[in-house]
PDB file of N, CA and C in Angstrom:
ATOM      1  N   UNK A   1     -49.732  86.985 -11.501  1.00  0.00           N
ATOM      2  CA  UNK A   1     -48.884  85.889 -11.108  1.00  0.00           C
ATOM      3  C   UNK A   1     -47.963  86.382 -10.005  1.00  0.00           C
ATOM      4  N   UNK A   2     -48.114  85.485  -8.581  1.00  0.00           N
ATOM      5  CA  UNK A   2     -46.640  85.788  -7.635  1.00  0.00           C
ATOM      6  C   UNK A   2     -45.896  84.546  -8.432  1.00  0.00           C
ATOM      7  N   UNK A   3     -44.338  85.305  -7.563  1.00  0.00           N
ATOM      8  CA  UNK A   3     -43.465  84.323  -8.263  1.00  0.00           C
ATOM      9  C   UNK A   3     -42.267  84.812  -6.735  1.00  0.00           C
ATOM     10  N   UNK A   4     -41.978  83.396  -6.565  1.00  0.00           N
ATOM     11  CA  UNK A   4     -40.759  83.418  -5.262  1.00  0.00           C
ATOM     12  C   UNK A   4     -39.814  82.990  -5.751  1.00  0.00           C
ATOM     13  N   UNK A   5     -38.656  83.151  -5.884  1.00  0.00           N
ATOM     14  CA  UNK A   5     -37.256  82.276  -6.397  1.00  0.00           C
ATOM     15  C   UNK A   5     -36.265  82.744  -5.901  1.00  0.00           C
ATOM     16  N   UNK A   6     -35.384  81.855  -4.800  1.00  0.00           N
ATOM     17  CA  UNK A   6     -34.469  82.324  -4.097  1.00  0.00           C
ATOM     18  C   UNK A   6     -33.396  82.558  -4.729  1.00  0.00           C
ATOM     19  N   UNK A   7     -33.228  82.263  -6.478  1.00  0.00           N
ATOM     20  CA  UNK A   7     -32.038  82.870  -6.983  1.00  0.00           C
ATOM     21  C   UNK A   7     -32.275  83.503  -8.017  1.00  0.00           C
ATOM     22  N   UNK A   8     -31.695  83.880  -9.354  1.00  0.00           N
ATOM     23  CA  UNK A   8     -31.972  84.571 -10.534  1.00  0.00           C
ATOM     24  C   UNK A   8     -32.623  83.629 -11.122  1.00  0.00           C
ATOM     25  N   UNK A   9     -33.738  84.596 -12.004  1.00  0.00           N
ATOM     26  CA  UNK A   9     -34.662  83.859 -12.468  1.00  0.00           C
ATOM     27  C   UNK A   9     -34.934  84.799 -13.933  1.00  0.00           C
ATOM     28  N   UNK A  10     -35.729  84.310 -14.901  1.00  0.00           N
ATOM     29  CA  UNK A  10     -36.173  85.002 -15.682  1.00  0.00           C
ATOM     30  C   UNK A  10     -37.694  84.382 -16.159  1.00  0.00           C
ATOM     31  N   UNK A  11     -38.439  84.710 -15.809  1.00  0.00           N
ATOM     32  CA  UNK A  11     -39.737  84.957 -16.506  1.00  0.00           C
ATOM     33  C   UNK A  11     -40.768  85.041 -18.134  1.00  0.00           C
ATOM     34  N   UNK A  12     -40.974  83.978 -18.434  1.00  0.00           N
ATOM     35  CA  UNK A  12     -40.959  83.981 -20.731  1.00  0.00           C
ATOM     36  C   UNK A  12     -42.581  83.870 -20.006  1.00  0.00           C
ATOM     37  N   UNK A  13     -43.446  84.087 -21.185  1.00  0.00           N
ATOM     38  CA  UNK A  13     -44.025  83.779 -21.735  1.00  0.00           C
ATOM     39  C   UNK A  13     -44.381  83.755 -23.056  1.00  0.00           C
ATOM     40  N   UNK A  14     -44.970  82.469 -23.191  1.00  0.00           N
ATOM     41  CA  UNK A  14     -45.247  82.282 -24.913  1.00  0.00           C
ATOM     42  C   UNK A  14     -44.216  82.902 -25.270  1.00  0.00           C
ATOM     43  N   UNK A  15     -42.964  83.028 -25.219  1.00  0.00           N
ATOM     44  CA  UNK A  15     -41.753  83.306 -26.022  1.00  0.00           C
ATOM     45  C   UNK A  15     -41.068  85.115 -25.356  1.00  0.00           C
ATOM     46  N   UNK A  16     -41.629  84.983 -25.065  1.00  0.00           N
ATOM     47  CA  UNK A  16     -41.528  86.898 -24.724  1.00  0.00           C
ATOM     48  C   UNK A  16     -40.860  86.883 -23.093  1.00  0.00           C
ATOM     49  N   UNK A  17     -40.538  87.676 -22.593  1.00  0.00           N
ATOM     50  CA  UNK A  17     -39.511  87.981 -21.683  1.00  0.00           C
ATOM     51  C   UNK A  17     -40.007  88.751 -20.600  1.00  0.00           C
ATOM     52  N   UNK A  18     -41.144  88.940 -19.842  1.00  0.00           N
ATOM     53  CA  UNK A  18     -41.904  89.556 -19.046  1.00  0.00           C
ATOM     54  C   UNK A  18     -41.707  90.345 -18.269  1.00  0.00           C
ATOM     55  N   UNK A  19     -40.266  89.452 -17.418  1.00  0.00           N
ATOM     56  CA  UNK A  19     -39.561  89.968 -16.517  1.00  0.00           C
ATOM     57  C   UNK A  19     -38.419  89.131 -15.685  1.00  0.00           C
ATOM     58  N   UNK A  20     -37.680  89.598 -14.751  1.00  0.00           N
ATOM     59  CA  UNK A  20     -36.284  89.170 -14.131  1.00  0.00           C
ATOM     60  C   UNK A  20     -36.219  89.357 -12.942  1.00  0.00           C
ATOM     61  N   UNK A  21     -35.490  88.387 -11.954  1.00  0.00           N
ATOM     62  CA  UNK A  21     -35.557  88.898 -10.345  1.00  0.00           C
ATOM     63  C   UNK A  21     -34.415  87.714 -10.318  1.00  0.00           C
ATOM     64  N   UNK A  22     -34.456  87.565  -8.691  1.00  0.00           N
ATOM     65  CA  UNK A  22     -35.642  88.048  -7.827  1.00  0.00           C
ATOM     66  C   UNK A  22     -35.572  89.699  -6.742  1.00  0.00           C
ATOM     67  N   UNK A  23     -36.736  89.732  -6.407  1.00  0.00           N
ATOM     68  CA  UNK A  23     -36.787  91.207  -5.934  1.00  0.00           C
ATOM     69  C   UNK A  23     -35.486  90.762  -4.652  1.00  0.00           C
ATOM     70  N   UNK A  24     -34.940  92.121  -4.814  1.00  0.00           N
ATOM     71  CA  UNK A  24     -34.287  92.120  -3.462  1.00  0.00           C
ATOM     72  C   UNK A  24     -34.981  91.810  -1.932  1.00  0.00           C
ATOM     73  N   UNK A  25     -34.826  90.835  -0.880  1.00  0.00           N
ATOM     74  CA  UNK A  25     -35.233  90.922   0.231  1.00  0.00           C
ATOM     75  C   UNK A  25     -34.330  90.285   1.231  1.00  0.00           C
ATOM     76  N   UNK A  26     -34.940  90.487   2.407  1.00  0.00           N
ATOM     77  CA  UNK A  26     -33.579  89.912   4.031  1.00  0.00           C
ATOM     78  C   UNK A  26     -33.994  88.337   4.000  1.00  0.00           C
ATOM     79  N   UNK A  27     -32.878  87.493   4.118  1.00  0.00           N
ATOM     80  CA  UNK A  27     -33.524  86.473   4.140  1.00  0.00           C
ATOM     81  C   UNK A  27     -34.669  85.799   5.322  1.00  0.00           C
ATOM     82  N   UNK A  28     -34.764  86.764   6.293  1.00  0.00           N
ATOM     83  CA  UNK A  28     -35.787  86.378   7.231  1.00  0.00           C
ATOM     84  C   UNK A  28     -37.183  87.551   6.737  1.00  0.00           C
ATOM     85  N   UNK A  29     -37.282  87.980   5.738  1.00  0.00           N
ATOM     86  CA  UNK A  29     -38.541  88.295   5.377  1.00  0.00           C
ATOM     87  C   UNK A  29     -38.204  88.011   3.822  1.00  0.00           C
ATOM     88  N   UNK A  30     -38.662  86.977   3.109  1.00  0.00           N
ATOM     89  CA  UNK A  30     -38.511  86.894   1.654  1.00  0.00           C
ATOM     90  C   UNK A  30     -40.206  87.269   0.979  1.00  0.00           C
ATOM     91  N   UNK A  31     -39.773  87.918   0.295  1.00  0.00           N
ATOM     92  CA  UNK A  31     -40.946  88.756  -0.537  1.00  0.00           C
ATOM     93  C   UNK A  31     -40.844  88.598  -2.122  1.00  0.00           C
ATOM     94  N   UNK A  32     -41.694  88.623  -2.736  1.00  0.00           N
ATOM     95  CA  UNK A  32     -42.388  87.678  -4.168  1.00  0.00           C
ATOM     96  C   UNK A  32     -42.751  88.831  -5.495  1.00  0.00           C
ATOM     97  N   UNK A  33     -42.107  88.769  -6.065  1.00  0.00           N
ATOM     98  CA  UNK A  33     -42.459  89.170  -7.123  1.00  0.00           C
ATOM     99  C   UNK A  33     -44.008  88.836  -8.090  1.00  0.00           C
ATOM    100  N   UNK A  34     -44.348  90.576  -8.751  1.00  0.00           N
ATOM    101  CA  UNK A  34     -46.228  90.098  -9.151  1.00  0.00           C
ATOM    102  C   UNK A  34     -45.993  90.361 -10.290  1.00  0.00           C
ATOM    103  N   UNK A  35     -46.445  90.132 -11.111  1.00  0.00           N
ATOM    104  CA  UNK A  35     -47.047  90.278 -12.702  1.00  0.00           C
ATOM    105  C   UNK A  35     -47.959  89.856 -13.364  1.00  0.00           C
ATOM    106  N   UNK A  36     -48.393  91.138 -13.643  1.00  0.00           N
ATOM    107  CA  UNK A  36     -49.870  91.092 -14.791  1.00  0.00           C
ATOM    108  C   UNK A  36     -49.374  90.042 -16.007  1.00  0.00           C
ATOM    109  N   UNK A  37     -49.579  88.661 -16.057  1.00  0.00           N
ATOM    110  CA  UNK A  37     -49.451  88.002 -17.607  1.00  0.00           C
ATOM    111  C   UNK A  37     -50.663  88.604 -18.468  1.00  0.00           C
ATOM    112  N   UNK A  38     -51.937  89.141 -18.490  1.00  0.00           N
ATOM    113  CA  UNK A  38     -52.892  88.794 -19.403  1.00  0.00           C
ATOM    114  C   UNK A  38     -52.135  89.866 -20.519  1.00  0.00           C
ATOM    115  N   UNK A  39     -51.259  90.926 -20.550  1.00  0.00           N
ATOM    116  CA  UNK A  39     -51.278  90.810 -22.818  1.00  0.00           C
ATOM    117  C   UNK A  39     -50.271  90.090 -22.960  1.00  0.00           C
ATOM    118  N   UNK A  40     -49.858  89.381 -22.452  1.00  0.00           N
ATOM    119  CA  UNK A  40     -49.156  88.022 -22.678  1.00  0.00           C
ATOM    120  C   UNK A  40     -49.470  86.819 -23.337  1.00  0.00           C
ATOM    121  N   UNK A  41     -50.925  86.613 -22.625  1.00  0.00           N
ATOM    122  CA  UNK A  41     -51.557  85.936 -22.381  1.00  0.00           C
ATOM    123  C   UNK A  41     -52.160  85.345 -23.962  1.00  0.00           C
ATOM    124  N   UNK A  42     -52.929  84.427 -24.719  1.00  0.00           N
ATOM    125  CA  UNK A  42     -53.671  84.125 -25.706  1.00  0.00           C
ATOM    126  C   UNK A  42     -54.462  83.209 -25.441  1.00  0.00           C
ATOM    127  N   UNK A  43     -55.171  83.324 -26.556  1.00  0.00           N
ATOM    128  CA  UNK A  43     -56.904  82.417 -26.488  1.00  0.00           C
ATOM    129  C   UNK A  43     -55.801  80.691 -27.035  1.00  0.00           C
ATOM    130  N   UNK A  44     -56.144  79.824 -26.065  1.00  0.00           N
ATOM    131  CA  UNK A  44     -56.081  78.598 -26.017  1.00  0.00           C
ATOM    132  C   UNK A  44     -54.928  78.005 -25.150  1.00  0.00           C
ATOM    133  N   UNK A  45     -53.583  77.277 -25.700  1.00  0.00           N
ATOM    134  CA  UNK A  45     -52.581  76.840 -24.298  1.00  0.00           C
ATOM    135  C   UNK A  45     -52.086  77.885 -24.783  1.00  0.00           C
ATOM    136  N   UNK A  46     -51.222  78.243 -23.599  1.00  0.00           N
ATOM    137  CA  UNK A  46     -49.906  79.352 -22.955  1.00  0.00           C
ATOM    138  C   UNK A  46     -48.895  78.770 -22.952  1.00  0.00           C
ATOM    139  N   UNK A  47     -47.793  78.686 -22.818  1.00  0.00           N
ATOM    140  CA  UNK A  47     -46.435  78.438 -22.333  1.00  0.00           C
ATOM    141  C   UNK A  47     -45.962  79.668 -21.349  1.00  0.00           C
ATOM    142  N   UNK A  48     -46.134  79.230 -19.799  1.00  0.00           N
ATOM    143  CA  UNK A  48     -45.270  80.295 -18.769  1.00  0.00           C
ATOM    144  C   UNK A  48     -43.906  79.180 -18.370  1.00  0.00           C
ATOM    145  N   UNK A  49     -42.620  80.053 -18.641  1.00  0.00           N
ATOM    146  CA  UNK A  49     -41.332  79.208 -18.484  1.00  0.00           C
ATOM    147  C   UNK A  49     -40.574  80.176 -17.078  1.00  0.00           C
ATOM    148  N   UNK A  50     -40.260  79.620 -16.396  1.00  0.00           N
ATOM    149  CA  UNK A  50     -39.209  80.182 -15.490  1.00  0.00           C
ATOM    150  C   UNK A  50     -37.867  79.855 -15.350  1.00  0.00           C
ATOM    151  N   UNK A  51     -36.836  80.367 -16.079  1.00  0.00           N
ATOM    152  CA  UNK A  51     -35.617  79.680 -15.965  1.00  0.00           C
ATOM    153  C   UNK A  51     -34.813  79.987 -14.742  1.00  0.00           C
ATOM    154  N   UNK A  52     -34.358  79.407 -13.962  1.00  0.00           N
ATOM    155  CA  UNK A  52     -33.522  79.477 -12.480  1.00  0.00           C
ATOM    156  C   UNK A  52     -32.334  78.889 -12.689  1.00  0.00           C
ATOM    157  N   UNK A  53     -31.346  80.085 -12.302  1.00  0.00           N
ATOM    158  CA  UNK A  53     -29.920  79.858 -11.953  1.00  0.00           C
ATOM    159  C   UNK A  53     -29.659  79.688 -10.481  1.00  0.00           C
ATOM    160  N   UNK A  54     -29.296  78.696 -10.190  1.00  0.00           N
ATOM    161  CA  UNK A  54     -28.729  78.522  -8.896  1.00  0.00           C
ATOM    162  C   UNK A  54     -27.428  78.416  -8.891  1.00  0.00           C
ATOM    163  N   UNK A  55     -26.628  79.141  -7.944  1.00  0.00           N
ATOM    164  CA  UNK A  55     -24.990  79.094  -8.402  1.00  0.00           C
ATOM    165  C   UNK A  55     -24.534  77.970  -7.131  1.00  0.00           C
ATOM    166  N   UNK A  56     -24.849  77.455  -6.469  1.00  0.00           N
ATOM    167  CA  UNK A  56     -24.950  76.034  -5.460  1.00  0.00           C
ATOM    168  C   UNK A  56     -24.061  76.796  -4.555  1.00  0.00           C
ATOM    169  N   UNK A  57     -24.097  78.315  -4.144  1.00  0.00           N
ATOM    170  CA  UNK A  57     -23.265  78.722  -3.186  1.00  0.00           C
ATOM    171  C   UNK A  57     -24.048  80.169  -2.932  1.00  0.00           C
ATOM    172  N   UNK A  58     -24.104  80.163  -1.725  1.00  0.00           N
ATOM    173  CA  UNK A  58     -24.563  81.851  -1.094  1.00  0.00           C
ATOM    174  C   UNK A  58     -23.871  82.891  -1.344  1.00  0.00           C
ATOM    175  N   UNK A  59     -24.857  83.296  -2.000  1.00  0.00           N
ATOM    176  CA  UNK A  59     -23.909  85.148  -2.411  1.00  0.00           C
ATOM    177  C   UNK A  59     -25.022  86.054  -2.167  1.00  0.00           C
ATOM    178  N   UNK A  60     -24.740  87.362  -3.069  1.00  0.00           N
ATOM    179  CA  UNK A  60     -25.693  88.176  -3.144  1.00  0.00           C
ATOM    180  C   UNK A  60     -27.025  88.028  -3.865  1.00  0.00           C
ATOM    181  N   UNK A  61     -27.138  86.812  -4.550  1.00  0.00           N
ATOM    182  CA  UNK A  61     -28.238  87.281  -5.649  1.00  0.00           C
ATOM    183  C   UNK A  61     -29.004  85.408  -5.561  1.00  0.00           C
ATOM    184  N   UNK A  62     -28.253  84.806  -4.361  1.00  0.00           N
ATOM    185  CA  UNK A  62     -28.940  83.607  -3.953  1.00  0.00           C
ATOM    186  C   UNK A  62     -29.241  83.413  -2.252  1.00  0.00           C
ATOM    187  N   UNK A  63     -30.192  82.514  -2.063  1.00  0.00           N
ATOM    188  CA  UNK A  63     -30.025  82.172  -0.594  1.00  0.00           C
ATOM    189  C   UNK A  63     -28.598  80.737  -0.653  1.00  0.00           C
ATOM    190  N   UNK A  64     -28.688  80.566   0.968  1.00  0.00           N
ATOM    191  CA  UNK A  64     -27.849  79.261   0.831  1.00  0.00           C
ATOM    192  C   UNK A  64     -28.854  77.977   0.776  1.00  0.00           C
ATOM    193  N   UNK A  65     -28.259  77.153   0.517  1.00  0.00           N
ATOM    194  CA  UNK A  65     -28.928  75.805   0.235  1.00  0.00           C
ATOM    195  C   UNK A  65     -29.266  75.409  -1.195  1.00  0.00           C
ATOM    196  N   UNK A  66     -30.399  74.321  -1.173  1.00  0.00           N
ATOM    197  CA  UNK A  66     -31.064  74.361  -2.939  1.00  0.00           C
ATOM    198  C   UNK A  66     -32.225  75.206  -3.116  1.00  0.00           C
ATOM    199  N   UNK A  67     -31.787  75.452  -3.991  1.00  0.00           N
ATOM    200  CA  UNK A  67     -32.923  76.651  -4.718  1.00  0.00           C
ATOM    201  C   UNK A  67     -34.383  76.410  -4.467  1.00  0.00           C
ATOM    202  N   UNK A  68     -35.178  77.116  -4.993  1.00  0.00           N
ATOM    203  CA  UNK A  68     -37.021  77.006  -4.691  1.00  0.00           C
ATOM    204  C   UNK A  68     -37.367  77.561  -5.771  1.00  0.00           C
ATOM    205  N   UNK A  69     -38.565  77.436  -6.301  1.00  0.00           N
ATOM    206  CA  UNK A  69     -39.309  77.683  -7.128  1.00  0.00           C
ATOM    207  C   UNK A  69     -40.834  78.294  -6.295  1.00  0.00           C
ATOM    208  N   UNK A  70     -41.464  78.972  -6.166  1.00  0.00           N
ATOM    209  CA  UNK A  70     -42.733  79.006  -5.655  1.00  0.00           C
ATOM    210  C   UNK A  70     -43.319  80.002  -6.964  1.00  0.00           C
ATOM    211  N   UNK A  71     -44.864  79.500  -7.014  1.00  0.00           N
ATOM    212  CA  UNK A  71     -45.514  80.510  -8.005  1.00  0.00           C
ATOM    213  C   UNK A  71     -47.178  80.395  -8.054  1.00  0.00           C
ATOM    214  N   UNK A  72     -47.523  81.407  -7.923  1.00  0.00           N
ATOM    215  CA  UNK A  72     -48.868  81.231  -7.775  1.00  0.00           C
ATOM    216  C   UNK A  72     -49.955  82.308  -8.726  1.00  0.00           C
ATOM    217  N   UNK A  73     -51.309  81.676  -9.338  1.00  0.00           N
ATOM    218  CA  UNK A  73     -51.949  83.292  -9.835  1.00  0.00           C
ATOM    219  C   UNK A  73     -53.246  82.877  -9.732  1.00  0.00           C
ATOM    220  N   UNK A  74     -53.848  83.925 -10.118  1.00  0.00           N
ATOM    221  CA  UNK A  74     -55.687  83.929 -10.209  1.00  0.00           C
ATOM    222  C   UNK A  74     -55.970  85.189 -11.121  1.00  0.00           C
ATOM    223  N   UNK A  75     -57.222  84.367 -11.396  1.00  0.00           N
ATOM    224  CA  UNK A  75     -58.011  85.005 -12.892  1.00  0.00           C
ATOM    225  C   UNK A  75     -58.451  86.334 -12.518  1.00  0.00           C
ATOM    226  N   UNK A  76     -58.597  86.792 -13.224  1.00  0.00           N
ATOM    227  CA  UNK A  76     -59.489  88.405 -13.256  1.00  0.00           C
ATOM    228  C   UNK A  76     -60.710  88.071 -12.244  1.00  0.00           C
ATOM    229  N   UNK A  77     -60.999  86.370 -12.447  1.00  0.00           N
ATOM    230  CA  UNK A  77     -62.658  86.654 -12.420  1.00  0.00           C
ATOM    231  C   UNK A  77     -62.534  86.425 -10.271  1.00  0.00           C
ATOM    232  N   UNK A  78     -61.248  86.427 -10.200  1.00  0.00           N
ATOM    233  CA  UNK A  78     -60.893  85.870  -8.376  1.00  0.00           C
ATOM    234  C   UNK A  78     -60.497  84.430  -8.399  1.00  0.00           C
ATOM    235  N   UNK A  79     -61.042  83.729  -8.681  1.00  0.00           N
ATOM    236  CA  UNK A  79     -60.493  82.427  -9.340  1.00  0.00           C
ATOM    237  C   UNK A  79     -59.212  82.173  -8.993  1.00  0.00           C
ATOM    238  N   UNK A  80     -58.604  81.219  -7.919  1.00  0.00           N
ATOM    239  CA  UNK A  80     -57.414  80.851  -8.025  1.00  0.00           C
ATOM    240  C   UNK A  80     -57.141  80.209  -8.686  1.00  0.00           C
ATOM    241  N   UNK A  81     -56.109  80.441  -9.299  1.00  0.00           N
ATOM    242  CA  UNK A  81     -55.169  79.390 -10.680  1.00  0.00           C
ATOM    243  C   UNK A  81     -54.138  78.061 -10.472  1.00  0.00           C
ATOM    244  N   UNK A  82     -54.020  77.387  -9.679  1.00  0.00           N
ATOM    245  CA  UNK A  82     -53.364  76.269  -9.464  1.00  0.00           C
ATOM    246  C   UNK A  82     -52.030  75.665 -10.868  1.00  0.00           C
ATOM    247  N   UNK A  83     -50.921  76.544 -10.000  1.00  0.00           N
ATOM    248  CA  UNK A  83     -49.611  76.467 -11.280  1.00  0.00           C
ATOM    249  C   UNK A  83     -48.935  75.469 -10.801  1.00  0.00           C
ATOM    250  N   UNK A  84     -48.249  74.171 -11.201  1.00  0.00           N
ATOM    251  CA  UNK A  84     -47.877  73.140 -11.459  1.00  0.00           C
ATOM    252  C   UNK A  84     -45.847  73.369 -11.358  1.00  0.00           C
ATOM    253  N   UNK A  85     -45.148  73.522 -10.241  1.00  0.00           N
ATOM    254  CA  UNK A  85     -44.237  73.686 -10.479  1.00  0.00           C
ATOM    255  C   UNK A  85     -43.188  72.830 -10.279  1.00  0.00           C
ATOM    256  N   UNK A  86     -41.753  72.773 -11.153  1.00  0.00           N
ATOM    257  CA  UNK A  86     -40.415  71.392 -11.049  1.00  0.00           C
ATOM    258  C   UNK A  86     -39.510  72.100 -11.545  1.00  0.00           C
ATOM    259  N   UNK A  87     -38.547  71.232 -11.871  1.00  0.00           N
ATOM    260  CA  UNK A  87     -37.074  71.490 -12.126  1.00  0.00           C
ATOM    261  C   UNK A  87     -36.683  70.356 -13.173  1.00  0.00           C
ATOM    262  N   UNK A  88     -36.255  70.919 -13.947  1.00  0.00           N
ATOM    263  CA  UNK A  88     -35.751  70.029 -15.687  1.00  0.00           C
ATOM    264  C   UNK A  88     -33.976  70.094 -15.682  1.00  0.00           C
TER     265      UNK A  88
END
């Protein structure tokens, strides 16, 4: 799985805690965080959750403006995975 999020984020699956960002980068080169989900992963539906803090002001650990979500993955088998992403 890539994962882009211009502010703090945290990463669940199926209940578990995978990982946290976003990676440090300049805002004229923004760069994406990867992770292996499969022992995450289980035989039938998944739940992948991304929770995003946006603090609605530019600092160190956000861009300026509204936040983004980007996320993308593919299967072992090459297979791109088409991930479905919003804001609740």
């Amino acid at each position: 799985l890539r994962i882009f999020v211009d502010c703090r984020y945290r990463l669940s699956v199926n209940g578990r805690v995978v990982g946290c960002g976003p990676a440090r980068f300049l805002p004229a080169y923004p760069e994406y965080d990867e992770y292996d989900l499969a022992p995450f992963l289980r035989a039938g539906e998944n739940c992948i959750l991304v929770e995003a803090h946006h603090p609605g002001a530019p600092n160190f650990q956000s861009a300026p403006g509204r936040g983004g979500v980007w996320i993308q993955g593919s299967l072992s088998t090459g297979e791109s995975l088409d991930l479905p992403t919003g804001w609740e």
